[in-house]
Protein backbone atom coordinates (compact mmCIF):
# COMPACT_ATOMS: atom_id res chain seq x y z
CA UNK A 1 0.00 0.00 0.00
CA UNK A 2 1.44 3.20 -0.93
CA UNK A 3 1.28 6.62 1.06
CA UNK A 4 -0.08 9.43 -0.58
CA UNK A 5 2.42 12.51 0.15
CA UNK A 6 1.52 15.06 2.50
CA UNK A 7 0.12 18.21 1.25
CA UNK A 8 -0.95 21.08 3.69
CA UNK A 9 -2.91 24.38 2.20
CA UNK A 10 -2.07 27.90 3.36
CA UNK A 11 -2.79 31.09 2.74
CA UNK A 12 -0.59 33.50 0.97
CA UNK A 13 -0.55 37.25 0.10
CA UNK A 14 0.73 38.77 -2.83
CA UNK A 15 1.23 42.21 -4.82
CA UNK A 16 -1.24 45.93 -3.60
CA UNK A 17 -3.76 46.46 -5.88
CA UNK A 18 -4.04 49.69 -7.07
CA UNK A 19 -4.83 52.62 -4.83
CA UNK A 20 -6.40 54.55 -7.75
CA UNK A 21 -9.48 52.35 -7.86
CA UNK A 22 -8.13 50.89 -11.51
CA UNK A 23 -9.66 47.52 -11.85
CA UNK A 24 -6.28 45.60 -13.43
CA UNK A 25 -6.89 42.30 -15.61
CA UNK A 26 -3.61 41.31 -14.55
CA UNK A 27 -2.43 40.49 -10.62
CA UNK A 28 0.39 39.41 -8.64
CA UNK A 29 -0.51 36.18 -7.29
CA UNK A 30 2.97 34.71 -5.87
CA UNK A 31 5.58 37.21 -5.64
CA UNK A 32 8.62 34.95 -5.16
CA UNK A 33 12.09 36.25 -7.27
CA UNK A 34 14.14 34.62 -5.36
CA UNK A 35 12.07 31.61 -5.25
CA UNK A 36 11.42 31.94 -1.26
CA UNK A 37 8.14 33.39 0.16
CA UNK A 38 8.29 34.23 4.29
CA UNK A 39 5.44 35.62 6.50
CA UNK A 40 4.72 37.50 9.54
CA UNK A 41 2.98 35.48 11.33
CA UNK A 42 6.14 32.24 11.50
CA UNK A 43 4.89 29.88 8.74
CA UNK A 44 6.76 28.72 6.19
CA UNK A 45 9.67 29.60 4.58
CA UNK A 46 7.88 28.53 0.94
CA UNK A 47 9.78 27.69 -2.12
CA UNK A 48 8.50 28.31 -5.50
CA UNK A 49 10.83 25.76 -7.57
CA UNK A 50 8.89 25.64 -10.69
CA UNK A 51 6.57 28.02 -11.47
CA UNK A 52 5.71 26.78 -15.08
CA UNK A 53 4.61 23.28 -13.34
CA UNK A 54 2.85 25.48 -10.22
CA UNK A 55 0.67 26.91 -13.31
CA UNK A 56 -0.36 23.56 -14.86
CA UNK A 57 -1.25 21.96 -11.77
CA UNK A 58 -3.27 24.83 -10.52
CA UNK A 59 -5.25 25.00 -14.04
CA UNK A 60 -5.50 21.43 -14.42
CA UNK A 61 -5.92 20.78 -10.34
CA UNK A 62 -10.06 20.94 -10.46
CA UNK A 63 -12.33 20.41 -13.50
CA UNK A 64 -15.00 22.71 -11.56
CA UNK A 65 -12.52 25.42 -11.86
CA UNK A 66 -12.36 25.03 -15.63
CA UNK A 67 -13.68 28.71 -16.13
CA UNK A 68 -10.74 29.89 -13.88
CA UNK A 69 -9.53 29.86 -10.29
CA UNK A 70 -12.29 31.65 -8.29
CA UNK A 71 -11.34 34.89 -6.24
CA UNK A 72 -13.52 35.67 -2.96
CA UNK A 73 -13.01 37.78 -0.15
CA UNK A 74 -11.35 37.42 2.76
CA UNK A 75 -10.58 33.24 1.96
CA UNK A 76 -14.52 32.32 2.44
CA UNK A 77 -14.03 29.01 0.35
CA UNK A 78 -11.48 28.24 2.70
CA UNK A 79 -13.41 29.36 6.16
CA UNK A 80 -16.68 30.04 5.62
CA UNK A 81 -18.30 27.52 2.85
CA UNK A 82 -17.34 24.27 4.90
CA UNK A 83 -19.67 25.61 7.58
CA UNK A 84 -22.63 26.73 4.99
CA UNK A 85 -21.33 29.93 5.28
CA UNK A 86 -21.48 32.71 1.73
CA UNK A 87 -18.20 32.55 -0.16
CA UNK A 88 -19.47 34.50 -3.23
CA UNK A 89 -16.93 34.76 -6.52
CA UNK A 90 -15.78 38.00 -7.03
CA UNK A 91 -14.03 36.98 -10.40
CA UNK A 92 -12.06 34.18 -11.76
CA UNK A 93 -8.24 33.69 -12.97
CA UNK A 94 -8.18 32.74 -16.01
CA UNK A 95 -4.56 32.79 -17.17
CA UNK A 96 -1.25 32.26 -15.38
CA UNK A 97 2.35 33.80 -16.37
CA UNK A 98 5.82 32.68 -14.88
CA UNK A 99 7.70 36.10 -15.01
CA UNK A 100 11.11 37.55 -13.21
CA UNK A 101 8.70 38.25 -10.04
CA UNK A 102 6.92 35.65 -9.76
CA UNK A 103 3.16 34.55 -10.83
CA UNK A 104 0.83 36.71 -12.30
CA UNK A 105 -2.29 35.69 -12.69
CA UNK A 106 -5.11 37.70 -15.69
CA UNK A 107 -8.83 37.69 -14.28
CA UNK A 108 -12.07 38.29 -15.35
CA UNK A 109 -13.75 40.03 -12.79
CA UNK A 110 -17.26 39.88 -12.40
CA UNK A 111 -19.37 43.19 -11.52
CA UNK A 112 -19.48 42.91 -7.68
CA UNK A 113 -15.76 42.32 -8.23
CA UNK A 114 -15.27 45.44 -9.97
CA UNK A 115 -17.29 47.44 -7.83
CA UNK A 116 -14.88 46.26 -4.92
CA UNK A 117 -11.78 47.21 -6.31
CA UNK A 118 -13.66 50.78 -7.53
CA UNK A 119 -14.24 51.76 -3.92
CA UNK A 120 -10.80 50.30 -2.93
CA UNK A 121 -12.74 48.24 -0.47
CA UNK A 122 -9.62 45.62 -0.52
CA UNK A 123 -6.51 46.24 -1.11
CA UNK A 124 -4.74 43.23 -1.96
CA UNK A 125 -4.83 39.82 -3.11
CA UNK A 126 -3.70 36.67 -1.18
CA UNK A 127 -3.47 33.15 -3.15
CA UNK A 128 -4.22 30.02 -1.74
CA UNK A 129 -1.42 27.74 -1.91
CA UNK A 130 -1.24 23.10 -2.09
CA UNK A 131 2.55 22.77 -0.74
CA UNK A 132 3.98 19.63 0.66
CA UNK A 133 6.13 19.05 4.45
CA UNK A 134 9.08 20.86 3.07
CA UNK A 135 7.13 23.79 2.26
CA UNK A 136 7.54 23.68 -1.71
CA UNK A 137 4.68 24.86 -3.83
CA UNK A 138 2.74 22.85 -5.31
CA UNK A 139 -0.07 24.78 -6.80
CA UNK A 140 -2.38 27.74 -6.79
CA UNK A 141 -6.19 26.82 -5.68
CA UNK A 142 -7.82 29.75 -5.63
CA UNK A 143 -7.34 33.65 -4.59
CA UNK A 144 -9.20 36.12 -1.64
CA UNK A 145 -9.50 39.93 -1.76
CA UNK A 146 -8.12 40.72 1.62
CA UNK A 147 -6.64 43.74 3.52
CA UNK A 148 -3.79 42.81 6.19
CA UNK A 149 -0.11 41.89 5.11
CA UNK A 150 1.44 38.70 6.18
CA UNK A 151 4.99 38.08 3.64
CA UNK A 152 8.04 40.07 4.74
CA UNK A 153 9.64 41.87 2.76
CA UNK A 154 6.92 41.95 -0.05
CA UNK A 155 4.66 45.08 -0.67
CA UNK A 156 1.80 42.20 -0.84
CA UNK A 157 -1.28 41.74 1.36
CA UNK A 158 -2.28 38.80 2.75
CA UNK A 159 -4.61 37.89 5.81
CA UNK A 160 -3.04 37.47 8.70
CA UNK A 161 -3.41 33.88 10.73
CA UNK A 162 -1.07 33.57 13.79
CA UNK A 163 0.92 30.31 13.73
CA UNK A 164 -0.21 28.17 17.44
CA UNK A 165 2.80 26.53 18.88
CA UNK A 166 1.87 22.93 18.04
CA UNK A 167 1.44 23.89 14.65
CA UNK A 168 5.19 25.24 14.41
CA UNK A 169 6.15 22.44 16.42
CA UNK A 170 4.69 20.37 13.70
CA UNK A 171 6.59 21.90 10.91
CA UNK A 172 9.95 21.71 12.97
CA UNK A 173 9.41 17.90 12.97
CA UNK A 174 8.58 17.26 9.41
CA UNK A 175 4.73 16.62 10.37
CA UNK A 176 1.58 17.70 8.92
CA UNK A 177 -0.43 20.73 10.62
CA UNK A 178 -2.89 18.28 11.93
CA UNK A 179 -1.04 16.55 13.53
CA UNK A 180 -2.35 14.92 16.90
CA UNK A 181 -0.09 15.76 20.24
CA UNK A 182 0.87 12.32 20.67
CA UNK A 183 2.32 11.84 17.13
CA UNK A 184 4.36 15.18 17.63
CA UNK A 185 5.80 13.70 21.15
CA UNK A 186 6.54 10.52 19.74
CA UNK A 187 8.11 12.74 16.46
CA UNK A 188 10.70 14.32 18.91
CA UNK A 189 13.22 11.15 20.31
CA UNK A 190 13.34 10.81 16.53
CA UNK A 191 14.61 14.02 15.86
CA UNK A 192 16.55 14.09 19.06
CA UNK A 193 18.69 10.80 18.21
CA UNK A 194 19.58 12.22 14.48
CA UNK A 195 20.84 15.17 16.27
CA UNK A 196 23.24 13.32 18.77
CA UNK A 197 24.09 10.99 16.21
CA UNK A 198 24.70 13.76 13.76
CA UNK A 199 26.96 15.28 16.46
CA UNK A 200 28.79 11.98 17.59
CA UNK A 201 29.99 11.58 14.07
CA UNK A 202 31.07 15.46 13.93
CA UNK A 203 33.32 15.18 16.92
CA UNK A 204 34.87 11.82 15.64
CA UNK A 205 35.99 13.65 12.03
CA UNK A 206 37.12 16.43 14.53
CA UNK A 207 39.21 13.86 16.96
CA UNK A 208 40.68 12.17 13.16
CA UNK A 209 41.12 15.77 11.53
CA UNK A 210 44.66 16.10 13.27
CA UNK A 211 45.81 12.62 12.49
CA UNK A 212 44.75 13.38 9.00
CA UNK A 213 47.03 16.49 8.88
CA UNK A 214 49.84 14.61 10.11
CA UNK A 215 49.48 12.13 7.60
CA UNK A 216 49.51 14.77 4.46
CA UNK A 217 51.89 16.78 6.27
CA UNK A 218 49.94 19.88 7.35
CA UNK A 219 51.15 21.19 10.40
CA UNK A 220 48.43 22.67 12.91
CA UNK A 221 45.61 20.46 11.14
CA UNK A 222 43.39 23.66 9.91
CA UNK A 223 40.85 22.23 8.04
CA UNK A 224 41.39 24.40 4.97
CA UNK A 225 44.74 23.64 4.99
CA UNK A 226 44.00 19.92 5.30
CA UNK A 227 41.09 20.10 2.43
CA UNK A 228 43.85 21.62 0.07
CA UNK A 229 46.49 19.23 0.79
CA UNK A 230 44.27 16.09 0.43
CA UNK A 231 43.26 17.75 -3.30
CA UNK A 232 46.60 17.80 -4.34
CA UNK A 233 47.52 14.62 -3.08
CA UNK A 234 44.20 13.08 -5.21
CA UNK A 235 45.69 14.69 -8.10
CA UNK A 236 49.59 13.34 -7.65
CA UNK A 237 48.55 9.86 -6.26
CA UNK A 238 47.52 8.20 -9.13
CA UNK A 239 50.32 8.67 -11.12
CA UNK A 240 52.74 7.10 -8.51
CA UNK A 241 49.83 4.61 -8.48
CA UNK A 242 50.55 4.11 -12.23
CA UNK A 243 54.17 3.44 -11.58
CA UNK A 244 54.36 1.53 -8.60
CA UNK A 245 51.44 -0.88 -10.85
CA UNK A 246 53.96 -1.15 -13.27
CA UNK A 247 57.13 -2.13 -11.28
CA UNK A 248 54.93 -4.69 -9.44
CA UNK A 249 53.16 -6.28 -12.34
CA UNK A 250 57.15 -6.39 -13.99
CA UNK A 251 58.60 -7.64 -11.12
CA UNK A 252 55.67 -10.12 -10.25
CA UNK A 253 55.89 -11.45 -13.88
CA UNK A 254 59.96 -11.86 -13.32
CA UNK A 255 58.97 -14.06 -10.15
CA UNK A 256 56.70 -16.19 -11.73
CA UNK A 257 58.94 -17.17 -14.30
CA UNK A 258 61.43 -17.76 -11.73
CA UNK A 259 59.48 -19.55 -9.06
CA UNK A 260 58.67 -21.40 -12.79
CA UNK A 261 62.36 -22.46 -13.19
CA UNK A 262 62.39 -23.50 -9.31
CA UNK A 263 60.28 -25.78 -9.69
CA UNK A 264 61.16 -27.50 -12.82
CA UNK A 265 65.22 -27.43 -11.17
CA UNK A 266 63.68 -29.64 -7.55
CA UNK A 267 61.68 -31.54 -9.71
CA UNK A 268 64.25 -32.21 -11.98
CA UNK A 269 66.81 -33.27 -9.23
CA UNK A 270 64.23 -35.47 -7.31
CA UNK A 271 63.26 -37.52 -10.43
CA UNK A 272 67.21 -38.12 -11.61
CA UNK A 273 67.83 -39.09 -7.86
CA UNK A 274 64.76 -41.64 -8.42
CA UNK A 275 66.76 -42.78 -11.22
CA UNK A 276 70.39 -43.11 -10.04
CA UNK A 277 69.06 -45.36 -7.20
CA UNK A 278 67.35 -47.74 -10.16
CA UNK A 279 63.67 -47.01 -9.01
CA UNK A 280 61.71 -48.74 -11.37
CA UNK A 281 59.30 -47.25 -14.10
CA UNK A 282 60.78 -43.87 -13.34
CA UNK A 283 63.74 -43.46 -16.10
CA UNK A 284 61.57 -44.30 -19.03
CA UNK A 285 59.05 -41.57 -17.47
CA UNK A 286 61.38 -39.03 -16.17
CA UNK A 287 59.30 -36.16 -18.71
CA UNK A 288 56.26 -36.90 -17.33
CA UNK A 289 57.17 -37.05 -13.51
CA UNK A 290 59.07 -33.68 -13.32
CA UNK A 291 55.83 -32.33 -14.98
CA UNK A 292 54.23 -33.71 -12.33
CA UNK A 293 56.00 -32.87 -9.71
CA UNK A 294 56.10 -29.20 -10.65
CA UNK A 295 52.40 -29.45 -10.26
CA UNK A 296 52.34 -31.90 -7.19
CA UNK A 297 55.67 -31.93 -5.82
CA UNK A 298 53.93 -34.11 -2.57
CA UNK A 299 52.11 -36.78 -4.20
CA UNK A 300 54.64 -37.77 -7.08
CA UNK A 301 57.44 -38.02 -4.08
CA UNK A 302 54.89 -40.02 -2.18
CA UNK A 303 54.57 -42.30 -5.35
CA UNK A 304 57.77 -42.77 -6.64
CA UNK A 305 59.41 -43.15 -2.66
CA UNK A 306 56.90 -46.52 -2.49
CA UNK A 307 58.53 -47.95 -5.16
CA UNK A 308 61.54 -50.01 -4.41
CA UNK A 309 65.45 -49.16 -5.38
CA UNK A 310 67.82 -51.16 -6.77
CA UNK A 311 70.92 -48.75 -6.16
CA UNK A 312 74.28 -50.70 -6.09
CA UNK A 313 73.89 -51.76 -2.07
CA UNK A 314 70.27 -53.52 -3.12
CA UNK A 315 68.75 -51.39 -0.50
CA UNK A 316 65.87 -49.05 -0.60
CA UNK A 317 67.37 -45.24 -0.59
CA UNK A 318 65.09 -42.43 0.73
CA UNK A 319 66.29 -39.66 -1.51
CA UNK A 320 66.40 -36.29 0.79
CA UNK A 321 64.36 -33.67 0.20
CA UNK A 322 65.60 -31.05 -2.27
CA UNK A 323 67.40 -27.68 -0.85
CA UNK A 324 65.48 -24.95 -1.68
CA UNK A 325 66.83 -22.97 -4.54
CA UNK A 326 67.13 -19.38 -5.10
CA UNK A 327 65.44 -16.61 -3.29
CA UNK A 328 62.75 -17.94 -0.64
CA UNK A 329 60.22 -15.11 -2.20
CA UNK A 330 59.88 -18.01 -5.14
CA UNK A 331 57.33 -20.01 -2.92
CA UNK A 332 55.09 -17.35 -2.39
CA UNK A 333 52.22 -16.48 -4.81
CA UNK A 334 52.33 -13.47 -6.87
CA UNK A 335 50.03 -11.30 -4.65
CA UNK A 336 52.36 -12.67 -1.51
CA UNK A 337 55.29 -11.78 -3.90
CA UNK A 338 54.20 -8.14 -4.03
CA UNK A 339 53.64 -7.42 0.05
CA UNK A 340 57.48 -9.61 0.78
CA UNK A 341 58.91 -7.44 -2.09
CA UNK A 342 57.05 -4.01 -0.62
CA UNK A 343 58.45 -5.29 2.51
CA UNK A 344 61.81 -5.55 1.63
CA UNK A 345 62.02 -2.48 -0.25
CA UNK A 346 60.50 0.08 2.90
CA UNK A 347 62.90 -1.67 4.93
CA UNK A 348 65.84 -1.05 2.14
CA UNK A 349 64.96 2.42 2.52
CA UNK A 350 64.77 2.72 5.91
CA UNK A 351 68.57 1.32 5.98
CA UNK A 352 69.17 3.77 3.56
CA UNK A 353 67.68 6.32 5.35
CA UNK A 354 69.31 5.84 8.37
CA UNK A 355 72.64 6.38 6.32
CA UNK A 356 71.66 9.57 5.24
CA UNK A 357 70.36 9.00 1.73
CA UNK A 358 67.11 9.69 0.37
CA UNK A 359 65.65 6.95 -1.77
CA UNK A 360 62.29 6.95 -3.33
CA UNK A 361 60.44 3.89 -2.68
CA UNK A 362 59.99 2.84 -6.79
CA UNK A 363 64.12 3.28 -6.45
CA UNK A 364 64.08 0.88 -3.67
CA UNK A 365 61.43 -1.77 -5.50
CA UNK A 366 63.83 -1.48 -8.11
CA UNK A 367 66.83 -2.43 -5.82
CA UNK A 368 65.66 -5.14 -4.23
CA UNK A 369 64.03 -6.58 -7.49
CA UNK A 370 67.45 -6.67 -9.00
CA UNK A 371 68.93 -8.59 -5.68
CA UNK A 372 66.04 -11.32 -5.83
CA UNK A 373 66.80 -11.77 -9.46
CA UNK A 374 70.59 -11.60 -9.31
């Protein structure tokens, strides 16, 4: 089952209309050019992101309205026609504009709307606005003649409705206006653990930032300082990255070859030992068994040890168990290969260091690739 957003309605004010008693087909209806609307009396901030899509959803919103957005007085659709009270139409909108300033709306006023605005019996206009719990607007659903301002810093009109505590508390937690009491207090150990946890996880980059400095080499650990140094790092990195790849992925390819010829040199000792002491079935294989043995070094000594030896004393000869040949870094895998070999080289370094001499660490792969090979 799927929620339907929230959507709460409000009342908003817009531009004067004319002290002259001129009777203008076109009005200010949202007055937003920086996008943000604010009032007197604590609601909102809203945000008018789109206007173009405020405009078709308010024309499009009810099919009743499809002579125009009505205008009344004082917001009677909104307060006084859901108790049977009059709401009469004073004229309708019929067209909406996205300009610089805002939405204007052109109406067609009908004659008691006309007489109003002769007299200057109003003297602005205040929209009725569909927004949703973050306050963006959503559309326009209809428009009041009304008298008392309520946006700051706007020359509009609006009527004035003071904001009740539970209601602000509402919009604090991210809850609808109707909210019940018990929803809001069971809203706020929500909030409250986002906040510590929000703050726990501040003062744990704050307890790292100085390790961090020390680590790029920024001395006092001000974050700007640490920001620009980790940037130019980022941008320097991967090309060491690049080259230390390569060195490794030479180097590991120069071990495998050689941990290659390892093997085939014990196997190759262990089956001509088989041989010298007359072990049966072995000389007329000796191909196949250091193949095998370089891929089961274990199991073919198992095998070929079983069978018996005819070496010049007639007795059975346990052949002992090849020396180990070349650098020890030849048993390891490649990816073992690469940590022994990054070992050896920081330690290289550090030797070198201690003597005085600055090496880079490629420089010291380098060196201790050549001893392994030599």
């Amino acid at each position: 089952m799927h929620k339907r957003p929230i959507t709460l309605t409000a009342t908003m004010a817009a531009l004067d209309l004319p002290a002259s008693g001129e009777v203008p087909d076109w009005i200010h209806l949202l007055p937003a050019p920086q996008g943000e609307l604010r009032t007197y009396d604590g609601r909102g901030p809203y945000r008018l992101t789109d206007a173009q899509a405020v405009i078709a959803a308010s024309l499009a919103a009810d099919p009743r309205d499809g002579g125009g957005l009505l205008i009344d007085e004082n917001h009677a659709l909104e307060l006084s026609a859901s108790k049977g009270g009059p709401s009469p139409s004073r004229g309708r909108i019929v067209e909406m504009q996205a300009r610089a300033d805002g939405i204007w709306g052109r109406v067609d006023w009908n004659d008691s709307g006309r007489a109003l605005l002769a007299e200057r019996a109003y003297r602005g206009i205040s929209p009725v606005i569909i927004h949703d719990a973050q306050g963006v607007i959503l559309r326009i659903k209809n428009a009041a003649l009304v008298n008392y301002p309520n946006l700051r810093g706007q020359t509009a009109l609006n009527q004035e409705e003071p904001m009740s505590f539970m209601a602000r508390l509402a919009q604090r937690l991210g809850k609808p206006a109707e909210a019940s009491e018990d929803d809001l207090i069971a809203a706020i150990p929500e909030n409250l653990t986002a906040l510590q946890s929000q703050s726990t996880d501040f003062t744990a980059l704050q307890s790292q930032l100085a390790e961090i400095a020390t680590a790029l080499g920024v001395p006092g650990g001000a974050a700007p300082a640490v920001l620009a140094a980790a940037k130019t790092r980022a941008a320097v990195a991967p090309a060491e990255l690049a080259a230390l790849q390569a060195e490794l992925t030479k180097v590991s390819t120069s071990f495998a070859a050689l941990q290659t010829e390892t093997k085939r040199e014990k196997a190759t000792a262990f089956i001509d030992r088989a041989i010298a002491e007359a072990r049966p079935g072995v000389k007329p294989l000796r191909d196949h068994y250091i193949a095998r043995h370089m891929q089961d070094a274990t199991a073919v000594e198992k095998e070929i040890l079983m069978l018996p030896s005819h070496g010049p004393d007639k007795r059975p000869v346990t052949p002992t168990a090849p020396q180990a040949q070349g650098n020890d870094l030849t048993a390891l895998n490649a990816e073992a290969q690469g940590r022994a070999l990054a070992a050896r080289a920081k330690t290289w370094q550090a030797e070198q260091a201690a003597k005085g001499l600055a090496v880079t660490f490629t420089d010291a792969v380098r060196h201790v690739e050549q001893e392994v090979l030599l």
